[in-house]
Protein backbone atom coordinates (compact mmCIF):
# COMPACT_ATOMS: atom_id res chain seq x y z
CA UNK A 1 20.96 -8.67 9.05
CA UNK A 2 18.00 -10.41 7.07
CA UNK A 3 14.70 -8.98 7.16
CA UNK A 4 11.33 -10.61 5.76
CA UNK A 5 9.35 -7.06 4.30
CA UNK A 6 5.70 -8.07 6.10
CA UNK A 7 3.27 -6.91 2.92
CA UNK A 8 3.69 -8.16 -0.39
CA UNK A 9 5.46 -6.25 -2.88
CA UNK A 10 3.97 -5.53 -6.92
CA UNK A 11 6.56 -6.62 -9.91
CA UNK A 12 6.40 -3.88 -12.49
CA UNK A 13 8.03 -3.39 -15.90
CA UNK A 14 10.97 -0.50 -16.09
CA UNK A 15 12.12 -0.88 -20.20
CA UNK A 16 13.24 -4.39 -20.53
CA UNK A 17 13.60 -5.25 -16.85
CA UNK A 18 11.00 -5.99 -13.99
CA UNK A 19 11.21 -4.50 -10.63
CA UNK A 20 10.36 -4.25 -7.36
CA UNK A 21 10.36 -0.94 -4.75
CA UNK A 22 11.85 -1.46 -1.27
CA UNK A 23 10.00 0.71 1.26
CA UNK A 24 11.80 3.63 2.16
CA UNK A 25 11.51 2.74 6.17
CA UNK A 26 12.97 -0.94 5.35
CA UNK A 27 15.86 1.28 3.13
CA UNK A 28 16.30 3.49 6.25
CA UNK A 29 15.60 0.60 8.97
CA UNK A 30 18.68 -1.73 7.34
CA UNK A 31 20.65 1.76 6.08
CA UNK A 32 20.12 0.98 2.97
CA UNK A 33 21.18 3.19 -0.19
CA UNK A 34 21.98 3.25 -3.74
CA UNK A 35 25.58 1.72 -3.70
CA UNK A 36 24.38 -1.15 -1.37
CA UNK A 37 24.35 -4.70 -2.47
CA UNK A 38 21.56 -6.92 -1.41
CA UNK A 39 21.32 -11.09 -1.61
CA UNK A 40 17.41 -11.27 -2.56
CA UNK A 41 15.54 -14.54 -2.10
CA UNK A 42 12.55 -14.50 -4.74
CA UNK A 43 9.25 -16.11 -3.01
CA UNK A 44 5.98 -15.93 -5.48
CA UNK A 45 2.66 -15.31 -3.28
CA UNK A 46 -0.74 -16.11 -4.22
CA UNK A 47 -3.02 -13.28 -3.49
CA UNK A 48 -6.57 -13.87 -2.40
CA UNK A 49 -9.13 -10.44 -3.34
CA UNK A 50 -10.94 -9.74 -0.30
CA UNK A 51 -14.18 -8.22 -0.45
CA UNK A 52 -15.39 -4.64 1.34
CA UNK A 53 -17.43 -6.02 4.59
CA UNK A 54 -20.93 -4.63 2.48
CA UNK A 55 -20.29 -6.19 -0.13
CA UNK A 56 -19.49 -9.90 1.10
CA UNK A 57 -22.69 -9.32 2.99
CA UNK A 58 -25.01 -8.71 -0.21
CA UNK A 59 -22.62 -11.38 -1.91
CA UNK A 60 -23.50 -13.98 0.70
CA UNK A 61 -27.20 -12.46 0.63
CA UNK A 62 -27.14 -13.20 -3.11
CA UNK A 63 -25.92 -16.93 -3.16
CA UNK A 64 -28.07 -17.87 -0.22
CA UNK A 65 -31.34 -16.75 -2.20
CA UNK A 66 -30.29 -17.98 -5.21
CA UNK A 67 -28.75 -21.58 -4.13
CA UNK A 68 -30.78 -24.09 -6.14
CA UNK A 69 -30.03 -22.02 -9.07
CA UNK A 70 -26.40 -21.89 -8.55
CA UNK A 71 -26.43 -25.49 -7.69
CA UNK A 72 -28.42 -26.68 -10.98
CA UNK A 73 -25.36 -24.69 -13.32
CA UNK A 74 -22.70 -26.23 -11.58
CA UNK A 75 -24.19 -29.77 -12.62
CA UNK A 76 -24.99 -28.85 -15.60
């Protein structure tokens, strides 16, 4: 059985190795334990920050006001 896990997951140092948790529902979803052997398929993915809803607001606010300012450095 092949499952895709829906979030991204974070790469993180353990001594000389890097690695990555499986969610304990996905372990207990595919029966998954300690002696079980898994084919992985390694798939980078570009994260994009997303802003709180208030503060894309005062963000957008910010660069609408301030426009002709922002538009004279990025010629410049």
């Amino acid at each position: 059985m092949a499952l895709t896990i829906p979030t991204p997951l974070r790469v993180r140092k353990a001594g000389n190795s890097l690695v990555v948790t499986i969610p304990a529902d996905i372990c207990a979803q595919l029966d998954i334990d300690t002696d079980t052997l898994l084919k992985v398929t390694i798939e980078p993915v570009e994260m994009v920050p997303k802003l709180r809803p208030a503060l894309e607001r005062h963000a957008e606010r910010l660069f609408a006001e301030n426009s002709a300012a922002l538009e004279y450095l990025k010629e410049n």
